[in-house]
N, C-alpha and C. Protein backbone atom coordinates (compact mmCIF):
# COMPACT_ATOMS: atom_id res chain seq x y z
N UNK A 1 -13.47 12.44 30.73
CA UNK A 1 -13.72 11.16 31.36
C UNK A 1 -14.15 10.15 30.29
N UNK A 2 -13.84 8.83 30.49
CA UNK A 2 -14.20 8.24 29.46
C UNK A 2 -15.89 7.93 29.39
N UNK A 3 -16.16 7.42 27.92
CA UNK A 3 -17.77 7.35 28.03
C UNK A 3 -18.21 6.24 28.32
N UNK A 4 -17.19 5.07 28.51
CA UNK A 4 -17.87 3.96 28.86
C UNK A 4 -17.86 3.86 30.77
N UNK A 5 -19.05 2.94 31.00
CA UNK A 5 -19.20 2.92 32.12
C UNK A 5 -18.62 1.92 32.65
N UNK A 6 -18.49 2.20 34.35
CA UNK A 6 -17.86 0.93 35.26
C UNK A 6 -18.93 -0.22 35.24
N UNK A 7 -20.20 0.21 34.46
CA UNK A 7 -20.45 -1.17 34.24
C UNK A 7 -20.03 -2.25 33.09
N UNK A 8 -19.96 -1.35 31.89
CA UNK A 8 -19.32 -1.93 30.77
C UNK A 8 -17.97 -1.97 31.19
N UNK A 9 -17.25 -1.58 31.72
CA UNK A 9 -16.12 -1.66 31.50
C UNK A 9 -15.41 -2.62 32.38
N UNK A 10 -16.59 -3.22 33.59
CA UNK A 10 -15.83 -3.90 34.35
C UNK A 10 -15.36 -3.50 35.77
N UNK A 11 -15.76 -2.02 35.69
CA UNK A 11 -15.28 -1.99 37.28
C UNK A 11 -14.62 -0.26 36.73
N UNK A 12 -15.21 -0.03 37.98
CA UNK A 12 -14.77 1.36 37.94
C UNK A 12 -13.02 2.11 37.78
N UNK A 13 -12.14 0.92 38.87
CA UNK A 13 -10.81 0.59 38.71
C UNK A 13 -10.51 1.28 36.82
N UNK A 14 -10.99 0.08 36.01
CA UNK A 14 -10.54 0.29 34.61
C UNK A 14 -10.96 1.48 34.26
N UNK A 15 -12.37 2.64 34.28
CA UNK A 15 -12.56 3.71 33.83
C UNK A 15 -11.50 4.38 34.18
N UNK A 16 -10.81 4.40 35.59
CA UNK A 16 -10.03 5.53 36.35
C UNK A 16 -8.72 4.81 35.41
N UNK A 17 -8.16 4.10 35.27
CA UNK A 17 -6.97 3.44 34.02
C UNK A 17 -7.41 4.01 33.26
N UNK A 18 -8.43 3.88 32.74
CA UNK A 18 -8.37 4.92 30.94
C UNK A 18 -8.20 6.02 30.88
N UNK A 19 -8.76 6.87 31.90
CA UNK A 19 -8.73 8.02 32.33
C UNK A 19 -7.30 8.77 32.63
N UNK A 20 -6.26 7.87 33.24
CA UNK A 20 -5.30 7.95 33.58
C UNK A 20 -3.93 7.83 32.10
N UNK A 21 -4.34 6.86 31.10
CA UNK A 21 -3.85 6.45 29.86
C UNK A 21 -4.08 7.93 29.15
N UNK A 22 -5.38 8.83 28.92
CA UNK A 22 -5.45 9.69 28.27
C UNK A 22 -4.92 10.94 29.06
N UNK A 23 -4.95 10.94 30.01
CA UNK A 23 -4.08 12.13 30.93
C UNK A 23 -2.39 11.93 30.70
N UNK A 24 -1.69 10.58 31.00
CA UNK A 24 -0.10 10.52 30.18
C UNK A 24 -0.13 10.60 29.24
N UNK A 25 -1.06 10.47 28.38
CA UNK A 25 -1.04 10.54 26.92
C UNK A 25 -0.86 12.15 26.30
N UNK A 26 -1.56 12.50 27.57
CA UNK A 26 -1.70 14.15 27.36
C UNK A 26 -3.05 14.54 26.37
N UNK A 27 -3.54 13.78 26.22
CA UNK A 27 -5.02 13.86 24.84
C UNK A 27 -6.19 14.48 25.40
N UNK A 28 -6.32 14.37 27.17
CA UNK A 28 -7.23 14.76 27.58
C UNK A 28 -7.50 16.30 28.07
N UNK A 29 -5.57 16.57 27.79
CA UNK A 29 -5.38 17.71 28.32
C UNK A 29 -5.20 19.11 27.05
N UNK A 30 -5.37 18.36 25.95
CA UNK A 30 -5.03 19.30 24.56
C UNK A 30 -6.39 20.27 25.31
N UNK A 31 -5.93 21.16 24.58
CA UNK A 31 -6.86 22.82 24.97
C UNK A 31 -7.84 22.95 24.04
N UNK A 32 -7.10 22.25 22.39
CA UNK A 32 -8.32 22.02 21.62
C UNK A 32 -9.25 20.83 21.15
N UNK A 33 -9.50 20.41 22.44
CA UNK A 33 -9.67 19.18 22.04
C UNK A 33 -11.44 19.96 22.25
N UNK A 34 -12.47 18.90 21.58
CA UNK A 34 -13.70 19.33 22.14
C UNK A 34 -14.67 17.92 22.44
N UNK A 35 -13.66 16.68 22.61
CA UNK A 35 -14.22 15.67 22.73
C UNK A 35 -13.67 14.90 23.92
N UNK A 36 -12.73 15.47 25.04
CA UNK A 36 -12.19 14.84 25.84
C UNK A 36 -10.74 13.83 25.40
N UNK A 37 -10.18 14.57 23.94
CA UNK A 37 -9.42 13.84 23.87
C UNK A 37 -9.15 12.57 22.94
N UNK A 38 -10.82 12.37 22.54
CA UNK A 38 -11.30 11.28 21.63
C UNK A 38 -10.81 11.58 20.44
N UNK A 39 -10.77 13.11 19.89
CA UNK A 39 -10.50 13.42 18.72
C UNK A 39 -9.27 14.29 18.39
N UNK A 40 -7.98 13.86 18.87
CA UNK A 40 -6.60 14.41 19.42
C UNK A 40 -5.80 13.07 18.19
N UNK A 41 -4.63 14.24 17.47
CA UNK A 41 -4.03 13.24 16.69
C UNK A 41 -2.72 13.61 16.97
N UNK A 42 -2.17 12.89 16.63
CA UNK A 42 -0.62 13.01 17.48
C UNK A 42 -0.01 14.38 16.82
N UNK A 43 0.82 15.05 17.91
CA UNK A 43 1.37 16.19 17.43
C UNK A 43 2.99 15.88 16.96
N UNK A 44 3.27 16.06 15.79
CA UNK A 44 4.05 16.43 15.13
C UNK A 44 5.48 16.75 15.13
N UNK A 45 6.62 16.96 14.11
CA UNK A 45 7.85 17.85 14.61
C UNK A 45 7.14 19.00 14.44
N UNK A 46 6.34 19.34 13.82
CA UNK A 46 6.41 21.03 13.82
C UNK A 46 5.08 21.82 15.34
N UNK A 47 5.05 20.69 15.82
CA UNK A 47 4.20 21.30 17.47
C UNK A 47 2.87 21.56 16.78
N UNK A 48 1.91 21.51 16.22
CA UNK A 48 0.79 21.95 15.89
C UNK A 48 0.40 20.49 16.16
N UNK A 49 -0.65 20.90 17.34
CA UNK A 49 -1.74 19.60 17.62
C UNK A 49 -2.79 19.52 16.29
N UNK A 50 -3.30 19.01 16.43
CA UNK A 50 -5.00 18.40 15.40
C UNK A 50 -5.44 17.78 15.72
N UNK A 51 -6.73 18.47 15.52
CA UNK A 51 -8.48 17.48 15.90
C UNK A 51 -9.03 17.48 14.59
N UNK A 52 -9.53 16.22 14.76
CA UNK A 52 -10.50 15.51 13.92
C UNK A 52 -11.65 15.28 14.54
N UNK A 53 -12.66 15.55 13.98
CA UNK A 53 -14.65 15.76 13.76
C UNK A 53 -14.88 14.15 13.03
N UNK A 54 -14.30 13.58 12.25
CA UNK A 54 -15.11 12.66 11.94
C UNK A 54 -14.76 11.12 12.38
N UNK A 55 -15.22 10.22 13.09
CA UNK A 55 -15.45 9.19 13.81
C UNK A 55 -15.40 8.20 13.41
N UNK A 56 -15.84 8.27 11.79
CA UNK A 56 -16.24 6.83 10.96
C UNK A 56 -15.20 5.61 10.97
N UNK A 57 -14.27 6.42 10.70
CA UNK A 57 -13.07 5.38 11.23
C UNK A 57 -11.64 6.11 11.42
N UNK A 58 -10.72 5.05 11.80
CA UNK A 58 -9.66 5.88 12.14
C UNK A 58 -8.65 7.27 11.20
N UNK A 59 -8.78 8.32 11.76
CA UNK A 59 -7.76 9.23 10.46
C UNK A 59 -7.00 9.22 9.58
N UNK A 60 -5.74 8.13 10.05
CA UNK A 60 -4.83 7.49 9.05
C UNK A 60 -5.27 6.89 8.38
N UNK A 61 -6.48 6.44 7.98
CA UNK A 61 -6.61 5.46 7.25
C UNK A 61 -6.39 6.02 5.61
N UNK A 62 -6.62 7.45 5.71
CA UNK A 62 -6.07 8.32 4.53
C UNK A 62 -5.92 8.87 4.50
N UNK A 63 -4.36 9.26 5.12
CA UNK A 63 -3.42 10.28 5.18
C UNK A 63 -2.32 9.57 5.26
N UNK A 64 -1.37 10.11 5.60
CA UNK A 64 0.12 9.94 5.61
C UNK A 64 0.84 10.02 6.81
N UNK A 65 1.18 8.99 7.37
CA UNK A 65 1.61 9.68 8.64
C UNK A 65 2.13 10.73 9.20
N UNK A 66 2.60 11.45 10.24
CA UNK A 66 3.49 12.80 10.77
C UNK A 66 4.20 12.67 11.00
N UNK A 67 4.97 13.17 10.55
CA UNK A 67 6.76 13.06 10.75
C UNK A 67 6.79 14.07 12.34
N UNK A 68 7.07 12.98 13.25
CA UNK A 68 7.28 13.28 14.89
C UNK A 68 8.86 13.73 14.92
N UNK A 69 10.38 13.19 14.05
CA UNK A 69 11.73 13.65 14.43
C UNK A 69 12.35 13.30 13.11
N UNK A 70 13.05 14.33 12.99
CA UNK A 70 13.58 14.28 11.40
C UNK A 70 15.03 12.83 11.96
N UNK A 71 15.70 12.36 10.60
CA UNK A 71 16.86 11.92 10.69
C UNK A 71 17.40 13.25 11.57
N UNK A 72 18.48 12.49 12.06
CA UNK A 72 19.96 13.36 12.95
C UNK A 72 21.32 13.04 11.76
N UNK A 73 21.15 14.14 11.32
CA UNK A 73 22.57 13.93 10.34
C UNK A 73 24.17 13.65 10.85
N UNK A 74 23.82 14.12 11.96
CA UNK A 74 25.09 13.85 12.90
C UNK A 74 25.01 12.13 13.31
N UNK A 75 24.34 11.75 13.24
CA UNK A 75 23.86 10.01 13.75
C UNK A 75 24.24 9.39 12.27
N UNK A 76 25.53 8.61 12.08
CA UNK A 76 25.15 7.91 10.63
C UNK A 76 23.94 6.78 10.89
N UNK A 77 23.31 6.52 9.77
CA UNK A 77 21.88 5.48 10.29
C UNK A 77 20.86 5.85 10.63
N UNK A 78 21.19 7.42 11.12
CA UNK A 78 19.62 7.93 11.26
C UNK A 78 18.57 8.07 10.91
N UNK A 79 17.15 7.76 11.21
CA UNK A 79 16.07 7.25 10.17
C UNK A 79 15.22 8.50 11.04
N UNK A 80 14.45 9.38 9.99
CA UNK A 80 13.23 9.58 10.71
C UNK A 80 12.27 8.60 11.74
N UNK A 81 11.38 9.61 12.05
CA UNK A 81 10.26 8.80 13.14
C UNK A 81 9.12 9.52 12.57
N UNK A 82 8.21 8.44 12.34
CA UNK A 82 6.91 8.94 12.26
C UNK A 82 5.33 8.25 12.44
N UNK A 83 4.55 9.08 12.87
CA UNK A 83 3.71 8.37 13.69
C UNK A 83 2.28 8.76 13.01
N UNK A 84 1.37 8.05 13.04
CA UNK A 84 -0.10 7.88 12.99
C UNK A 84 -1.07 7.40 14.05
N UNK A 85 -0.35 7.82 15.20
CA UNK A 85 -1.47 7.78 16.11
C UNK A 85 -2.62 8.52 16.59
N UNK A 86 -3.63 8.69 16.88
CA UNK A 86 -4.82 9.27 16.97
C UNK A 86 -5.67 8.70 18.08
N UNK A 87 -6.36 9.55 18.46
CA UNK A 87 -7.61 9.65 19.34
C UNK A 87 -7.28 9.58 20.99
N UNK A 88 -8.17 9.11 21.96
CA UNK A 88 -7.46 9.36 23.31
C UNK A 88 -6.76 8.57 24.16
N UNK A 89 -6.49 7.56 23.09
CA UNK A 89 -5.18 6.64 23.54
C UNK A 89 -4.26 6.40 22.71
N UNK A 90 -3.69 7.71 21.36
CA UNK A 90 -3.15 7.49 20.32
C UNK A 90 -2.91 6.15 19.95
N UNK A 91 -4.08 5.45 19.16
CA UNK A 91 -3.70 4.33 18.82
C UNK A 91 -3.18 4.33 17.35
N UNK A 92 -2.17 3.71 16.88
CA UNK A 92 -1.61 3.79 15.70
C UNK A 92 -2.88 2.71 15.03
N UNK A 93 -2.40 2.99 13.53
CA UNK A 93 -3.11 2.70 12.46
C UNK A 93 -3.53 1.47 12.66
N UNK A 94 -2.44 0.70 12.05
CA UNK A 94 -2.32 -0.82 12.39
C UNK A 94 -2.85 -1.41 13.51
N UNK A 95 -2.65 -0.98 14.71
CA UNK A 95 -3.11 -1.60 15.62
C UNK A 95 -4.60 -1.69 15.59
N UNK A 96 -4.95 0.26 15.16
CA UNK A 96 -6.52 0.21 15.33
C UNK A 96 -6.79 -1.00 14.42
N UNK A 97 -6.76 -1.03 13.23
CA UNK A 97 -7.33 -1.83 12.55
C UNK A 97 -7.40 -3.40 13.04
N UNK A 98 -6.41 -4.11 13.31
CA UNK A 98 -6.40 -4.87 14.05
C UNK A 98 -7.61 -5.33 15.14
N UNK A 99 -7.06 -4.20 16.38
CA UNK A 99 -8.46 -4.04 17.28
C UNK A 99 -9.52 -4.07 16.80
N UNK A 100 -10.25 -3.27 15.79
CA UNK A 100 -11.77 -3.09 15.09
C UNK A 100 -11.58 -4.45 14.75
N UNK A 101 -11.51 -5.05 13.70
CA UNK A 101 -10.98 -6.67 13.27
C UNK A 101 -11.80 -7.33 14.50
N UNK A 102 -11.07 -8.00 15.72
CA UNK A 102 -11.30 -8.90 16.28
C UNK A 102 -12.14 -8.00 17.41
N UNK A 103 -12.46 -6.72 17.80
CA UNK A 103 -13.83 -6.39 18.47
C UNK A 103 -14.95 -6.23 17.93
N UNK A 104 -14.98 -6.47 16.41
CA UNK A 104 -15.92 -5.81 15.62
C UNK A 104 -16.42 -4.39 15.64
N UNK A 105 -15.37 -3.52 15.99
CA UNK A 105 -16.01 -2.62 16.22
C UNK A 105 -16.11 -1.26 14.62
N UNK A 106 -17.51 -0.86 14.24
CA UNK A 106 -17.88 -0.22 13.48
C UNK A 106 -17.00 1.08 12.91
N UNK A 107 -16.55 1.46 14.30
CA UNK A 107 -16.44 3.11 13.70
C UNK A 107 -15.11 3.56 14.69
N UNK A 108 -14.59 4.77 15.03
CA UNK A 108 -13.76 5.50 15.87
C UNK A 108 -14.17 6.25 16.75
N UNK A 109 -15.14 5.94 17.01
CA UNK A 109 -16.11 6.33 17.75
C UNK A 109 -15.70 6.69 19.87
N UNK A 110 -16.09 6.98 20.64
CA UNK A 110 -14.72 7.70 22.09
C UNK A 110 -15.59 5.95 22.65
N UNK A 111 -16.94 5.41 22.56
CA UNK A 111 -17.12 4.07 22.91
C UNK A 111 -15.57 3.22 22.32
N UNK A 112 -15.67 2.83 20.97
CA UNK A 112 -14.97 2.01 20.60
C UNK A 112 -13.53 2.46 20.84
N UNK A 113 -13.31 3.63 20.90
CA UNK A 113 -11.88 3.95 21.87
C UNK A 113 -11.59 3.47 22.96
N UNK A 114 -12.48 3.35 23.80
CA UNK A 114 -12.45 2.66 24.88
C UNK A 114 -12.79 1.23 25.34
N UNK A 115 -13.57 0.79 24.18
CA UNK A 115 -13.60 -0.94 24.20
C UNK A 115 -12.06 -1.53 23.77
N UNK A 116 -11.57 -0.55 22.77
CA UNK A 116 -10.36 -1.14 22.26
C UNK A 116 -9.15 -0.99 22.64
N UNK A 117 -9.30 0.10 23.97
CA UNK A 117 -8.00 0.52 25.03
C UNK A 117 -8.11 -0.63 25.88
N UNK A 118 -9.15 -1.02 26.34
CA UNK A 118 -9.47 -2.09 27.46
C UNK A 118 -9.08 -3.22 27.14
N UNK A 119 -8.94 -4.06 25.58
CA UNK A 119 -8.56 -4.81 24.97
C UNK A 119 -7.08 -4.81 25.46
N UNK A 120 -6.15 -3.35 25.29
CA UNK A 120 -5.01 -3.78 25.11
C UNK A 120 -4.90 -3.64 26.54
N UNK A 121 -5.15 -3.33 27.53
CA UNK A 121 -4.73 -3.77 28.77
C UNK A 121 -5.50 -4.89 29.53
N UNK A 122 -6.23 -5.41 28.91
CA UNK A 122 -6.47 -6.90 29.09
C UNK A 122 -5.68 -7.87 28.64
N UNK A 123 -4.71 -7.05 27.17
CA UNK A 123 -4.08 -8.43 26.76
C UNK A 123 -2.99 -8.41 27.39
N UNK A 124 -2.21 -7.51 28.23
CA UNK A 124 -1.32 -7.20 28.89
C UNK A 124 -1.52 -7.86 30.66
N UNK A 125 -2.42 -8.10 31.06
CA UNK A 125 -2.84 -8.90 31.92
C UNK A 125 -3.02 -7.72 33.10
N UNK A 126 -3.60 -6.70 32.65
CA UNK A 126 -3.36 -5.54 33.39
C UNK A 126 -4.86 -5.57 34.31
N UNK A 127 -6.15 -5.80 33.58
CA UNK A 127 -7.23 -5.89 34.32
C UNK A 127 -7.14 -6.57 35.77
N UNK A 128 -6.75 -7.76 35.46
CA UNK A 128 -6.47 -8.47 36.68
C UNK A 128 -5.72 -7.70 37.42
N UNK A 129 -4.31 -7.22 37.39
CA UNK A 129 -4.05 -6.67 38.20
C UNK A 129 -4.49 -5.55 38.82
N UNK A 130 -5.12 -4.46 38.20
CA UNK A 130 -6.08 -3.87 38.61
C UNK A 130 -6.97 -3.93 39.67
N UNK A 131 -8.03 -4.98 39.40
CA UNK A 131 -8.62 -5.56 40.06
C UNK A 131 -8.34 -6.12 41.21
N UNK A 132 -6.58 -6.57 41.45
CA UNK A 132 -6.10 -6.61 42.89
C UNK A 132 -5.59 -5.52 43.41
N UNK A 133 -5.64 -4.55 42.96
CA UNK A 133 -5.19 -3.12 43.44
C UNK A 133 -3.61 -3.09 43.13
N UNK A 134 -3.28 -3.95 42.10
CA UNK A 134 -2.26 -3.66 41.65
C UNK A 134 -1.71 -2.75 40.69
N UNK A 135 -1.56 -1.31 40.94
CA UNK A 135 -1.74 -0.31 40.06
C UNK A 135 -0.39 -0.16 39.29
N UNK A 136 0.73 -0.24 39.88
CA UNK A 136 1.76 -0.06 39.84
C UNK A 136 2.41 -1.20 38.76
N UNK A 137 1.54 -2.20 39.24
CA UNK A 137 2.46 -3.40 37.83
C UNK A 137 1.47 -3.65 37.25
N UNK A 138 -0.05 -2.96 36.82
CA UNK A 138 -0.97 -2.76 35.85
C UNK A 138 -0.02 -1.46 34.82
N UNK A 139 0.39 -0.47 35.36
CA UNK A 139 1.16 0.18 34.51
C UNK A 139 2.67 -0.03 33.54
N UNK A 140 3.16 -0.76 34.55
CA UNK A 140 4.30 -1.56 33.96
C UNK A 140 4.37 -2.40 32.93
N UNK A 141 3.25 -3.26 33.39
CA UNK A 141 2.10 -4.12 31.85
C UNK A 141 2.00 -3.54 30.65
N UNK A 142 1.57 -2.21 30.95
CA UNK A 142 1.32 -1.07 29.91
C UNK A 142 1.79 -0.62 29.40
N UNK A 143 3.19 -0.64 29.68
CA UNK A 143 4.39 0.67 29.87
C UNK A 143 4.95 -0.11 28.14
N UNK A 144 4.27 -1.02 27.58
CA UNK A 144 5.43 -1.35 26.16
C UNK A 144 4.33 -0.53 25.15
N UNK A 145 2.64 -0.46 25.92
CA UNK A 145 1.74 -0.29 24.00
C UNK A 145 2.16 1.57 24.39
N UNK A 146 2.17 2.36 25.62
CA UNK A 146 1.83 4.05 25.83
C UNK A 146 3.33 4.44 25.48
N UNK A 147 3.68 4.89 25.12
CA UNK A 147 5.17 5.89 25.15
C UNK A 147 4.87 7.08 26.56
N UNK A 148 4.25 7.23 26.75
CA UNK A 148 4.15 8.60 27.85
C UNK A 148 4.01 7.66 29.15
N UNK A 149 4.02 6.41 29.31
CA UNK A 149 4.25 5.37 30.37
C UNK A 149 5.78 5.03 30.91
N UNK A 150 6.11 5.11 32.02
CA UNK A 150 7.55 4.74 32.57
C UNK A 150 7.94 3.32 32.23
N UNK A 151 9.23 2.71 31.87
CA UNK A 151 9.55 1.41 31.14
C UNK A 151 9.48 0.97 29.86
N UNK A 152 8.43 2.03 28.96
CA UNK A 152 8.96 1.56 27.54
C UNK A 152 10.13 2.06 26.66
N UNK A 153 10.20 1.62 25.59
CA UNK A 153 11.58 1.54 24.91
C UNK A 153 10.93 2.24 23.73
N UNK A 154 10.61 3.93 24.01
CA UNK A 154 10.00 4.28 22.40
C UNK A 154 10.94 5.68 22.30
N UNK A 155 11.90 5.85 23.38
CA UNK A 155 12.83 7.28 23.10
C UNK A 155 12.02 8.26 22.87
N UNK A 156 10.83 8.75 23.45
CA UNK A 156 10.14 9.70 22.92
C UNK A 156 10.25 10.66 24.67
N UNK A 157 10.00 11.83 24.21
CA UNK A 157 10.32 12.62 25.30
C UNK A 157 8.84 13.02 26.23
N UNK A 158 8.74 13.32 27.15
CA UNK A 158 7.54 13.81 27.84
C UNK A 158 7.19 12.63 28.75
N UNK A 159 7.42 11.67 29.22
CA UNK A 159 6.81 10.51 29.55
C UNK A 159 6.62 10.95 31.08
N UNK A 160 5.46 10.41 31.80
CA UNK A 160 5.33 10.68 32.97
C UNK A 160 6.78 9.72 34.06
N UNK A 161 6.67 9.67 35.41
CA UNK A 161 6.97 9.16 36.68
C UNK A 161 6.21 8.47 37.05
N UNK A 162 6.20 7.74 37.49
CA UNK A 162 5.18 6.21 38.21
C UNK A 162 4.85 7.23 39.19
N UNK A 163 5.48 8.22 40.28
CA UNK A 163 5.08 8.50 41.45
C UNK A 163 3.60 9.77 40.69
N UNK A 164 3.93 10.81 39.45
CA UNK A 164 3.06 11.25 39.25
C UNK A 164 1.77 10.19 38.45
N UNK A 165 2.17 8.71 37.94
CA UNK A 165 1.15 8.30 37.72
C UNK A 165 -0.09 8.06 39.23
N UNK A 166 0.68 7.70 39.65
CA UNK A 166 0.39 6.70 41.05
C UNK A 166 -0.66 7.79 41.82
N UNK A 167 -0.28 8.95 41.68
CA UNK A 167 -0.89 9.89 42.28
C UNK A 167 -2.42 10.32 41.58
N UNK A 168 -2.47 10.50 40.43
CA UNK A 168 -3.15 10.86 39.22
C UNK A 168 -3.95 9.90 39.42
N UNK A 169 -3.80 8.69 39.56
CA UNK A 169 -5.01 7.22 39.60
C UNK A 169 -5.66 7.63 41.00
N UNK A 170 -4.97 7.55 41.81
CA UNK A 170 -5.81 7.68 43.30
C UNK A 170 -7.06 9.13 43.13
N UNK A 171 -6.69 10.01 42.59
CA UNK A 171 -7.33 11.05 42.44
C UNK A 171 -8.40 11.13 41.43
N UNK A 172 -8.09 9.83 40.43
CA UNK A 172 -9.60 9.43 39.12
C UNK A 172 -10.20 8.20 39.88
N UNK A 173 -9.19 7.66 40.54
CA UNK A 173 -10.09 6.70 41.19
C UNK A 173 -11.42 6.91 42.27
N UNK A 174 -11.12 7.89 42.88
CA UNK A 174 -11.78 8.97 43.79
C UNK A 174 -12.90 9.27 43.10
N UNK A 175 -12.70 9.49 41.86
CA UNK A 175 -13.73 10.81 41.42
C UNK A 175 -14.69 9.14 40.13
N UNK A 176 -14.64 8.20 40.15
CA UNK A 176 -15.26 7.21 39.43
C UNK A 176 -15.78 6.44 40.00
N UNK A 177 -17.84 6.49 39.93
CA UNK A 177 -18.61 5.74 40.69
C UNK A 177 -18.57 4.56 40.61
């Protein structure tokens, strides 16, 4: 569950959204995770998940990204894919940095994970909809920053169904005071 509260966060609505972001994300559901997901780095071509223990700031910041799909030699033009996303809303590098930037936020901390998830579905105009019980085109909003969201354009495999999102929210929404 996330650590920020429906009071910080605005309403209980948005905890059960974050909650819901790290469940498609699948981060909340890693087996080794021991932080809810906070400390989940994107898995790989070669399937081996990884957790990271230290918080100070984001992982990539020195390393190299993971090669997620080799070139297709059969594809002329084919370019690898590779990713540096991390924590329980795999946020890529760049972006984090960005986010920390204009939230000020200190560290990588599962708080500032979640001040800076809320950011991007605020800038997506998703709170509001939220807030009218618009769940369905709060996700759609969403559906360009998550790859595991229905409607974006990232070719990556695993992505949920709106009907299993739709379901999944009513059931965190339930369970968030």
């Amino acid at each position: 569950m996330a650590v920020i509260t429906a009071v910080q966060a605005g309403g209980a609505e948005l905890v059960a959204f974050l909650d819901l972001i790290a469940w498609s994300e699948g981060t909340s559901l890693c087996a080794q995770t021991k932080c809810d997901g906070y400390d989940v780095i994107v898995t790989g071509a070669d399937g081996r998940r990884e957790i990271f223990a230290d918080f100070s700031s984001h992982p990539f910041m020195n390393r190299s990204p993971k090669l997620i799909r080799a070139a297709n030699p059969a594809i002329p033009g084919s370019k690898p894919l590779y990713s540096d996303a991390a924590g329980r809303y795999q946020f890529m590098r760049r972006s984090w940095v960005q986010l920390a930037l204009q939230l000020k936020l200190g560290d990588f901390s599962p708080l500032s994970q979640d001040r800076a998830a809320l950011e991007l579905v605020r800038e997506r105009g998703a709170i509001k909809l939220l807030g009218e019980g618009r769940v369905q085109e709060a996700i759609a909003a969403c559906s360009n920053i998550w790859a595991s969201m229905p409607g974006n354009n990232y070719a990556q495999p695993g992505g949920k169904k709106m009907v299993d999102l739709m379901g999944k929210y009513s059931q965190l929404r339930g369970s968030v005071a």
